[in-house]
C-alpha atoms as a PDB file:
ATOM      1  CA  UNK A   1       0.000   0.000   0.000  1.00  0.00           C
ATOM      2  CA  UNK A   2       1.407   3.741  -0.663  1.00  0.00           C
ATOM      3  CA  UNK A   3       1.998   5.465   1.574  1.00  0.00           C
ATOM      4  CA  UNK A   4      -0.129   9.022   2.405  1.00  0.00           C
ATOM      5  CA  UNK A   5       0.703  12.409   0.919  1.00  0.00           C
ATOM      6  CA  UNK A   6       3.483  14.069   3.074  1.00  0.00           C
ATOM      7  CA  UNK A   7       1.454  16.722   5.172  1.00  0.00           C
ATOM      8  CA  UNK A   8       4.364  18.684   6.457  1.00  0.00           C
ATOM      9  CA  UNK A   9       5.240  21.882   4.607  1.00  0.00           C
ATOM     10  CA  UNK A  10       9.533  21.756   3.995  1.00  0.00           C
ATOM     11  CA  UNK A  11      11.317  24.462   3.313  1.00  0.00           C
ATOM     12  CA  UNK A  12      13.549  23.972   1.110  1.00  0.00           C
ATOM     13  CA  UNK A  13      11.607  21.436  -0.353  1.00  0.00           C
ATOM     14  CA  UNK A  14      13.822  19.199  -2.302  1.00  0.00           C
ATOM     15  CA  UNK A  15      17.670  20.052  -1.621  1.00  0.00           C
ATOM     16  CA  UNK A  16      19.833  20.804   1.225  1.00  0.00           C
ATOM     17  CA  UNK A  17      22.799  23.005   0.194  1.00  0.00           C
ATOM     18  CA  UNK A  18      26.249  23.214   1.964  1.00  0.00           C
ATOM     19  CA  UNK A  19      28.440  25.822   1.503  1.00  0.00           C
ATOM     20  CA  UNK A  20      31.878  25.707   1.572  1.00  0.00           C
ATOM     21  CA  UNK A  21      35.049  25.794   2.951  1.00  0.00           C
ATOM     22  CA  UNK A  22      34.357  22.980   4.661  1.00  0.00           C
ATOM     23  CA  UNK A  23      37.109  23.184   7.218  1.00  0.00           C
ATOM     24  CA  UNK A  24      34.611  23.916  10.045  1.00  0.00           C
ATOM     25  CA  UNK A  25      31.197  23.179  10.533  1.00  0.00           C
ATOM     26  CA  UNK A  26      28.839  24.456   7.797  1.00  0.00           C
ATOM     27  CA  UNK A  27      24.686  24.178   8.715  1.00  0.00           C
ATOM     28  CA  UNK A  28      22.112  24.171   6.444  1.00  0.00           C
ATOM     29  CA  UNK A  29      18.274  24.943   7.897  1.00  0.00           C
ATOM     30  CA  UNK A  30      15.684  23.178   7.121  1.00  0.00           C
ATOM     31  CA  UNK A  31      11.748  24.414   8.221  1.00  0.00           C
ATOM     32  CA  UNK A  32       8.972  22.076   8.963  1.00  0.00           C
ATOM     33  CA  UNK A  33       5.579  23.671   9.287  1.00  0.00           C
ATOM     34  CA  UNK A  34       2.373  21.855   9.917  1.00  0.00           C
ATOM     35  CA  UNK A  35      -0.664  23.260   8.475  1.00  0.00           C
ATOM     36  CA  UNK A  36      -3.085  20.764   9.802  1.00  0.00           C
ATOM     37  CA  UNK A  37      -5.301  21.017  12.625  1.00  0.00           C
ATOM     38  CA  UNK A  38      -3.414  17.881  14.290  1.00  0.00           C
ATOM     39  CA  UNK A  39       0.093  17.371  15.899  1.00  0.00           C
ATOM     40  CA  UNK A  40       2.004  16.027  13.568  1.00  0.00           C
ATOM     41  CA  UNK A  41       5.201  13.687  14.877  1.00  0.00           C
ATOM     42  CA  UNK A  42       8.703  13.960  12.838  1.00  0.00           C
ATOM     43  CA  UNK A  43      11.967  12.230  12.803  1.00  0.00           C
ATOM     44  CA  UNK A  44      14.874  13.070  10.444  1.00  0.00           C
ATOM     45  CA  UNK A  45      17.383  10.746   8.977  1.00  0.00           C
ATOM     46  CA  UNK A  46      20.052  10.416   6.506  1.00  0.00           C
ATOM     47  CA  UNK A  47      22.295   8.018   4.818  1.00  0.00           C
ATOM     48  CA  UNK A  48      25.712   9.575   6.370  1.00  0.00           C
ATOM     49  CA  UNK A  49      24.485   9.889  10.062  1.00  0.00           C
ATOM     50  CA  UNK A  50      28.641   9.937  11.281  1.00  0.00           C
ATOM     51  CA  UNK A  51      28.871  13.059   8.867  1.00  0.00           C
ATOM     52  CA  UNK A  52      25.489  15.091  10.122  1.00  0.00           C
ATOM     53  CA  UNK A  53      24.274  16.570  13.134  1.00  0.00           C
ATOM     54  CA  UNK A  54      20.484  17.097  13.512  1.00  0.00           C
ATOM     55  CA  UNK A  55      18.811  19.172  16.292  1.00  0.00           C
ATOM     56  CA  UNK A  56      16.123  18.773  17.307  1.00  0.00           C
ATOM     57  CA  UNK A  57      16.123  15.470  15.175  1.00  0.00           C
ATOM     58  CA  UNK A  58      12.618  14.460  16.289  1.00  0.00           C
ATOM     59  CA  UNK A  59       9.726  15.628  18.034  1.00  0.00           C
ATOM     60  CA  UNK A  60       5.900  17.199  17.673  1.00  0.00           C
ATOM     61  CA  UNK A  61       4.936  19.978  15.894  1.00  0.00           C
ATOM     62  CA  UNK A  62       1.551  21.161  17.024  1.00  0.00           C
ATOM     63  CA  UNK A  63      -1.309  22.089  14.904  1.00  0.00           C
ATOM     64  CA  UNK A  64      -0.392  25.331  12.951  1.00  0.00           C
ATOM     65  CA  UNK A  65       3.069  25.748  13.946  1.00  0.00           C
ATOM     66  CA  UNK A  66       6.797  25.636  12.652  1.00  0.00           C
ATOM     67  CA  UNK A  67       9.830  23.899  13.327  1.00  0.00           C
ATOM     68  CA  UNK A  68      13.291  25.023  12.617  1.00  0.00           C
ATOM     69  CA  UNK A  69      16.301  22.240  12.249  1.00  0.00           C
ATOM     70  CA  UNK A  70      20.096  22.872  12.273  1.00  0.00           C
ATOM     71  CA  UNK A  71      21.800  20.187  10.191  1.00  0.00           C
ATOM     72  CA  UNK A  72      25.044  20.530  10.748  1.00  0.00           C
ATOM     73  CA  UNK A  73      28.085  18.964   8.523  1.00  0.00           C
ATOM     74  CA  UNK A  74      31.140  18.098  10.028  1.00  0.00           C
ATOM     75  CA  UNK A  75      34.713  19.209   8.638  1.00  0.00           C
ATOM     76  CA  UNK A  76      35.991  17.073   6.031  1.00  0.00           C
ATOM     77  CA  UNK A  77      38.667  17.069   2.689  1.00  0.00           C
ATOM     78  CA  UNK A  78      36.207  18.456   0.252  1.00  0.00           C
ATOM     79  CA  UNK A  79      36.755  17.234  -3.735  1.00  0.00           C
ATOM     80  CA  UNK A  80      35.073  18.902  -6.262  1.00  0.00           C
ATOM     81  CA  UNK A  81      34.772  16.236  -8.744  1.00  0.00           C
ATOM     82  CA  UNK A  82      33.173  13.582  -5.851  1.00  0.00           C
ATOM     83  CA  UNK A  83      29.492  14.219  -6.519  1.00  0.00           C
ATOM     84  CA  UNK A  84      27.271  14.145  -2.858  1.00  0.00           C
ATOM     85  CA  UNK A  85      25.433  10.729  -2.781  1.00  0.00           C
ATOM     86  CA  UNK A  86      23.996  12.026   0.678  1.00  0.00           C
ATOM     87  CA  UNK A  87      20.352  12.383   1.336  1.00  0.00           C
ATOM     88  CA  UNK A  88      17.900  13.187   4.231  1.00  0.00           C
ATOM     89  CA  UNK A  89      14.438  11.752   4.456  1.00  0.00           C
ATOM     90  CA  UNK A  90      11.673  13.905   6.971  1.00  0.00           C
ATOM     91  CA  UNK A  91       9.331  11.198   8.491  1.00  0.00           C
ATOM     92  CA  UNK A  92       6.281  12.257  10.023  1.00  0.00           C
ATOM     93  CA  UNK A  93       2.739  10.793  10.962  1.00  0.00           C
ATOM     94  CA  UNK A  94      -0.139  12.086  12.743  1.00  0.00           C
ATOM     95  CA  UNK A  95      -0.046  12.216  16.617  1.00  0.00           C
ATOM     96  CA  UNK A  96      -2.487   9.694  18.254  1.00  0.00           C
ATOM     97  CA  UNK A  97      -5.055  12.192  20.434  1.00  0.00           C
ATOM     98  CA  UNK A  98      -3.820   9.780  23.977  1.00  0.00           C
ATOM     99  CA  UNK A  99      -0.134  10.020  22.903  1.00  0.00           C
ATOM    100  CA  UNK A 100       2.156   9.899  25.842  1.00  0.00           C
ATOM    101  CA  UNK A 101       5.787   8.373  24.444  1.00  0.00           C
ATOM    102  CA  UNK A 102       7.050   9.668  21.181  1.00  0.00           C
ATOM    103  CA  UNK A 103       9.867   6.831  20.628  1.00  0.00           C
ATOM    104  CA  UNK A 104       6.868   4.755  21.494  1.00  0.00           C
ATOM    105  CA  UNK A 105       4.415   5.742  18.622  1.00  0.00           C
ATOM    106  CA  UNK A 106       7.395   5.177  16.147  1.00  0.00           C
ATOM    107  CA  UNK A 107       7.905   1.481  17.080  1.00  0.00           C
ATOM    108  CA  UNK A 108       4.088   0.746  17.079  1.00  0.00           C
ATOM    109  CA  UNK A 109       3.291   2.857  13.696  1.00  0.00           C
ATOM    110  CA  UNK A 110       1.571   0.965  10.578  1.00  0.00           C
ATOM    111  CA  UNK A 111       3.494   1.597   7.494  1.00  0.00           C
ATOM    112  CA  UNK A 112       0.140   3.209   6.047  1.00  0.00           C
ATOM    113  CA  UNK A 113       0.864   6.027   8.681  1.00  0.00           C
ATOM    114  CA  UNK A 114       3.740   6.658   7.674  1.00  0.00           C
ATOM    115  CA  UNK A 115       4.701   9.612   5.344  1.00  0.00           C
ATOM    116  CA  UNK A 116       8.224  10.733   4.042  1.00  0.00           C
ATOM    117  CA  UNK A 117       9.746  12.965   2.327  1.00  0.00           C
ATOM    118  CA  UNK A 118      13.642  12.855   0.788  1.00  0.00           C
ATOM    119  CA  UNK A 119      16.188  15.625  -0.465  1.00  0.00           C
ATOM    120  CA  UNK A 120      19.771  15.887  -1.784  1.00  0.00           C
ATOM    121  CA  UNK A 121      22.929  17.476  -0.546  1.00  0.00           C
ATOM    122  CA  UNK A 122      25.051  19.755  -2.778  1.00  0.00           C
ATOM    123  CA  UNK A 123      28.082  20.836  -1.635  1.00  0.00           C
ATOM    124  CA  UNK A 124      29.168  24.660  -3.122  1.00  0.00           C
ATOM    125  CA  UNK A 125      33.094  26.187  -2.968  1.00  0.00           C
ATOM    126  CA  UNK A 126      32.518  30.180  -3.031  1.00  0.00           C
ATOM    127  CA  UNK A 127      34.416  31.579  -5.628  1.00  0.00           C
ATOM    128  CA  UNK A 128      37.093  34.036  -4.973  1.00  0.00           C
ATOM    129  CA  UNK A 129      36.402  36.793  -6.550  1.00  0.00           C
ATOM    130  CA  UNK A 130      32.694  36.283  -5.707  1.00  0.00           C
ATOM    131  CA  UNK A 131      30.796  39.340  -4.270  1.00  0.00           C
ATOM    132  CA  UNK A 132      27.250  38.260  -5.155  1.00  0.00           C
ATOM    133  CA  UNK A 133      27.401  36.096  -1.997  1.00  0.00           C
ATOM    134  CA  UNK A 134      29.701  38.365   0.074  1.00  0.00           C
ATOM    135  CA  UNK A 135      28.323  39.214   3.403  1.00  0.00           C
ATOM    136  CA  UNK A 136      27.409  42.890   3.579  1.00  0.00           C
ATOM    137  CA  UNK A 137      29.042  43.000   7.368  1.00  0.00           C
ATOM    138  CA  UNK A 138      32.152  41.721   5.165  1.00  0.00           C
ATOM    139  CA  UNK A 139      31.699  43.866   2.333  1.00  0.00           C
ATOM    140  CA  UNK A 140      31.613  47.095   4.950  1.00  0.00           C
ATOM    141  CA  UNK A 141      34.452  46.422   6.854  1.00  0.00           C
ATOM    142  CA  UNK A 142      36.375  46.004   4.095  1.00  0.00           C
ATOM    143  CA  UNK A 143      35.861  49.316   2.953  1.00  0.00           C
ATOM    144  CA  UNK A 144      36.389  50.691   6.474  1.00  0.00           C
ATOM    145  CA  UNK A 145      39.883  49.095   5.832  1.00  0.00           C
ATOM    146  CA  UNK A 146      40.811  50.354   2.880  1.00  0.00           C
ATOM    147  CA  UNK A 147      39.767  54.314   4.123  1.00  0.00           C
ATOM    148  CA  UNK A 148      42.153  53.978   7.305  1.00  0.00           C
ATOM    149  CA  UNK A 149      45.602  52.741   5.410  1.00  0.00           C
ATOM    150  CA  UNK A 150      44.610  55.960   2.911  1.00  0.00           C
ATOM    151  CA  UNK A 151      44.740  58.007   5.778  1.00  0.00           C
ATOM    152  CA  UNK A 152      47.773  57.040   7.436  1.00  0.00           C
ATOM    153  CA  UNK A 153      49.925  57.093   3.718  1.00  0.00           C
ATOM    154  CA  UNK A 154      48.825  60.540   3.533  1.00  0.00           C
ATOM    155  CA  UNK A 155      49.285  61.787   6.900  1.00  0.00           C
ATOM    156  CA  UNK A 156      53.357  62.326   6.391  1.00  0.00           C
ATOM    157  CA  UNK A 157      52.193  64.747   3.953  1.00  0.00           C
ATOM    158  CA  UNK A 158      50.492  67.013   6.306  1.00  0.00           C
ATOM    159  CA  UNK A 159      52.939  66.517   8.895  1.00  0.00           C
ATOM    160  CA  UNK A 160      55.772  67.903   6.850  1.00  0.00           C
ATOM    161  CA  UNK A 161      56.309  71.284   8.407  1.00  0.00           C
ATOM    162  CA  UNK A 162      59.338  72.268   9.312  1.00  0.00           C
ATOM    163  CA  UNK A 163      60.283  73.588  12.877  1.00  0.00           C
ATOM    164  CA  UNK A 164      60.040  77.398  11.583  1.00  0.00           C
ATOM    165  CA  UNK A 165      56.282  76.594  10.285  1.00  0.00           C
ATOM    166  CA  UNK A 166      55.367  75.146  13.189  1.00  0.00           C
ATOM    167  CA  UNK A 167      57.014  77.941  15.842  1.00  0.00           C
ATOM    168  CA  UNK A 168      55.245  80.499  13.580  1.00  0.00           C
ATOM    169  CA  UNK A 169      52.011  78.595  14.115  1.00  0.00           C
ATOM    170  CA  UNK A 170      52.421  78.462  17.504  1.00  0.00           C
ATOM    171  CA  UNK A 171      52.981  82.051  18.036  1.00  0.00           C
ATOM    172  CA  UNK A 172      49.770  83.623  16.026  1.00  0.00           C
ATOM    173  CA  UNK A 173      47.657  80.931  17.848  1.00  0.00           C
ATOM    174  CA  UNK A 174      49.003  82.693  21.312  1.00  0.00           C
ATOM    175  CA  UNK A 175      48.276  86.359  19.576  1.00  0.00           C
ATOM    176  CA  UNK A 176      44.673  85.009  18.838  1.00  0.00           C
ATOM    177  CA  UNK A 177      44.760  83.868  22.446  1.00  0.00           C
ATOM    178  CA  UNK A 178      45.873  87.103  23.889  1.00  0.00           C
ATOM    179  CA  UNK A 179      43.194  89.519  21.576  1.00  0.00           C
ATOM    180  CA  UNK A 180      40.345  87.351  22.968  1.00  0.00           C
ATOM    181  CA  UNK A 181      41.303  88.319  26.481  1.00  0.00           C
ATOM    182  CA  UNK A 182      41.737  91.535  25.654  1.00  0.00           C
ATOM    183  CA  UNK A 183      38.205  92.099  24.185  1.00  0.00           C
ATOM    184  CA  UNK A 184      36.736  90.127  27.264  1.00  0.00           C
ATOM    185  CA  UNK A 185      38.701  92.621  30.012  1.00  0.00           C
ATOM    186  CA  UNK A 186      37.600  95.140  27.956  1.00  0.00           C
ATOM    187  CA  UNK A 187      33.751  94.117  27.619  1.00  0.00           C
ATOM    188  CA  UNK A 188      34.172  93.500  31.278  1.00  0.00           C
ATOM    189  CA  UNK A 189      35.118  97.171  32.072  1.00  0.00           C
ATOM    190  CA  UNK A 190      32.559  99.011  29.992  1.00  0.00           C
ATOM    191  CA  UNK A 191      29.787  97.080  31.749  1.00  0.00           C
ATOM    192  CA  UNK A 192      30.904  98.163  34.762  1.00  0.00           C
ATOM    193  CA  UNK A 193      31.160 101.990  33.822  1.00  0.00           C
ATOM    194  CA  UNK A 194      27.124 101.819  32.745  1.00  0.00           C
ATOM    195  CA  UNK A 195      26.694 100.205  36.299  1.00  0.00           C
ATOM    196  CA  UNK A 196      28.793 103.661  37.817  1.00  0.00           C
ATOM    197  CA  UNK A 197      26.765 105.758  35.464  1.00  0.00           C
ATOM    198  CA  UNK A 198      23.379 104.232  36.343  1.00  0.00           C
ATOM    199  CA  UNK A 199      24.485 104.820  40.363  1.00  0.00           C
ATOM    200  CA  UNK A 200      25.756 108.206  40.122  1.00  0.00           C
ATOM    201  CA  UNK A 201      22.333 109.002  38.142  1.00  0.00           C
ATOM    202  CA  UNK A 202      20.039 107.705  41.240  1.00  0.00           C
ATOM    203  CA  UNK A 203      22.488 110.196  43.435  1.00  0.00           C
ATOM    204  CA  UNK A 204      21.842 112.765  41.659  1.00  0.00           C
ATOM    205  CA  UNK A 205      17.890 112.226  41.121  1.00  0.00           C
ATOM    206  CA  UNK A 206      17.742 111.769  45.043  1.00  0.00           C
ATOM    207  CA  UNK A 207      20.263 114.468  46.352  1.00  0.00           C
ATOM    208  CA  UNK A 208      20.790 117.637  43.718  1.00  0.00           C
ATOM    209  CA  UNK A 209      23.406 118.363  46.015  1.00  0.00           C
ATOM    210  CA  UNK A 210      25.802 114.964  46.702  1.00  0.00           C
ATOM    211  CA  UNK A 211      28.216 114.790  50.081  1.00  0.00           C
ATOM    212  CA  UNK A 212      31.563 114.587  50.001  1.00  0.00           C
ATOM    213  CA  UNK A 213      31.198 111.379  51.637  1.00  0.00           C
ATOM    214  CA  UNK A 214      28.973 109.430  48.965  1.00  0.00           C
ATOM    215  CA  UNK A 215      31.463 110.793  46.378  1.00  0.00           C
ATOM    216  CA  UNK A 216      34.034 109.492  48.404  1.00  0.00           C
ATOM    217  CA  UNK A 217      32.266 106.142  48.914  1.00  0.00           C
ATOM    218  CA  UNK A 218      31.807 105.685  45.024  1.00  0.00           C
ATOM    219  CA  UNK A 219      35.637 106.588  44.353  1.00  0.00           C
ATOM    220  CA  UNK A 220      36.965 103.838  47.241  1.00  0.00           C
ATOM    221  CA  UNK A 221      34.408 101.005  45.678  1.00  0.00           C
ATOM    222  CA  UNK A 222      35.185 102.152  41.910  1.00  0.00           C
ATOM    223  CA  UNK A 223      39.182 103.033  42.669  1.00  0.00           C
ATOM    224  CA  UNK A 224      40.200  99.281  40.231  1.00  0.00           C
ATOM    225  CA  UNK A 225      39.058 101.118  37.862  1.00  0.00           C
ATOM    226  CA  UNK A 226      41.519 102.559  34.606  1.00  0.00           C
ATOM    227  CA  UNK A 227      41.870 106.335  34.338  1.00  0.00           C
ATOM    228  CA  UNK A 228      39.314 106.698  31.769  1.00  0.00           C
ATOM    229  CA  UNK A 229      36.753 104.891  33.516  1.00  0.00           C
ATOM    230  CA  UNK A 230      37.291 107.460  36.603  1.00  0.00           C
ATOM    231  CA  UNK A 231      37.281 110.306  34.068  1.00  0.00           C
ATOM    232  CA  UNK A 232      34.226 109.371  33.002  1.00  0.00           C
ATOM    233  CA  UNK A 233      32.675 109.118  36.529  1.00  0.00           C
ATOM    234  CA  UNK A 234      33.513 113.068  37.318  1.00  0.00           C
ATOM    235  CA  UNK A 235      31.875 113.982  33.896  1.00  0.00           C
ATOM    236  CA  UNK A 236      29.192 112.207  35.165  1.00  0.00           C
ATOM    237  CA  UNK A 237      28.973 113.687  38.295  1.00  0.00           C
ATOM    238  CA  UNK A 238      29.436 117.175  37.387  1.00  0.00           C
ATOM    239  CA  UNK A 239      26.747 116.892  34.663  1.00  0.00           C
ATOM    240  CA  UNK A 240      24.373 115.500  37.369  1.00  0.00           C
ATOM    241  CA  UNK A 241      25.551 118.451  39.921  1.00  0.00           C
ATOM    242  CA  UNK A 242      24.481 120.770  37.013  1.00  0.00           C
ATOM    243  CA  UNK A 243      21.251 119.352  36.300  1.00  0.00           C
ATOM    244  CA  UNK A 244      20.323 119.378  39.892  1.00  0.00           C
ATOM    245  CA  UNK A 245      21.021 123.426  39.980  1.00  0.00           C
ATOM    246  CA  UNK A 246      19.008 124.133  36.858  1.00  0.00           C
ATOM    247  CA  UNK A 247      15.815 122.074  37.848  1.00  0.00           C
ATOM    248  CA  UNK A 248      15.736 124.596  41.249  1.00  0.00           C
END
């Protein structure tokens, strides 16, 4: 009797491919999805089982759901003109409803239960000069590579002053240096004069006629000042004195 129609969806469907080199382990996925509204039971095999490595190599895969499989080939001397004879065949059968022992449902299974499905192994060498199947990771670092020896060939180039160059350097960046705290001193004093001038203005506004002792008072607090900052402050004060006289 033939057996049933496999029910389990494999992806790939008909050929397991290996790519090379093959000096370390190379896997290969295979996806088992079952679209039926019952478990379904599977069990991978193959005809080189001392070359492969299966996980999981059995178990359930309930109603709706997928499986994913590593099969895993082990290092070996790889010859191109030695065609792969290997194959892998997917069992699977229905889950009884009152299953309890999967290794138990295998051994009492009816042939008529029982449905399969094989594929091939290829084996592939990548190319060298092959790109299409580069790994973009690869492909990036690469480049990165490549931009960072360019860089340090040309950095002699810009680094070829000679100890006049570089003194001269040196000394306008210490001019620039010296400017910039100039302007900020500077800055620093003038906003401190329109502080004075604002003062000496209340004075005047309260007192048309100042003390000697508030003048006195604003010359200690303001004595840091520079000449022309003091200059300013008598100007000030004399213009106030005279404004005082002509508003009696």
């Amino acid at each position: 009797m033939a057996r049933p129609e496999q029910v389990l969806v494999l992806e790939p469907q008909h050929e397991l491919k290996f790519r090379g080199p093959f000096t370390d382990v190379v896997t290969a996925a295979l996806k088992l999805t079952n679209p039926t509204d019952r478990n379904v039971c599977f069990k991978v095999k193959t005809t080189a089982p001392r070359r492969y490595c299966v996980r999981p190599n059995s178990g359930v895969i309930d109603s709706g759901t997928s499986v994913n499989v590593s099969v895993m080939l082990q290092p070996f001397d790889y010859d191109p003109n030695e065609k792969s004879k290997h194959k892998f065949m997917v069992l699977s059968m229905l889950a009884p409803y009152d299953m309890t022992d999967t290794e138990g449902v295998w051994k009492e299974a009816k042939p008529e239960e029982l449905m399969d499905t094989k594929l091939r192994c290829a084996f592939e060498m990548p190319l060298e000069n092959d790109s299409v199947h580069e790994p973009e990771s690869y492909r990036t670092v690469h480049s990165s590579t490549s931009s960072v020896k360019t860089e340090h060939v040309a950095l002699p180039k810009s680094s070829s002053l000679d100890d006049g160059e570089v003194k001269k350097i040196m000394d306008e960046h210490k001019r620039q240096q010296a400017d910039v705290q100039r302007l900020r001193e500077e800055n620093k004093q003038i906003r401190e004069n329109d502080g004075l001038r604002k003062r000496i203005a209340t004075v005047a506004a309260a007192d048309s006629y100042p003390s000697s002792s508030v003048v006195a008072a604003l010359a200690t607090r303001n004595e840091g000042l520079s000449t022309r900052a003091v200059a300013l402050c008598v100007l000030f004060f004399v213009i106030g004195v005279i404004v005082g006289k002509l508003a009696l």
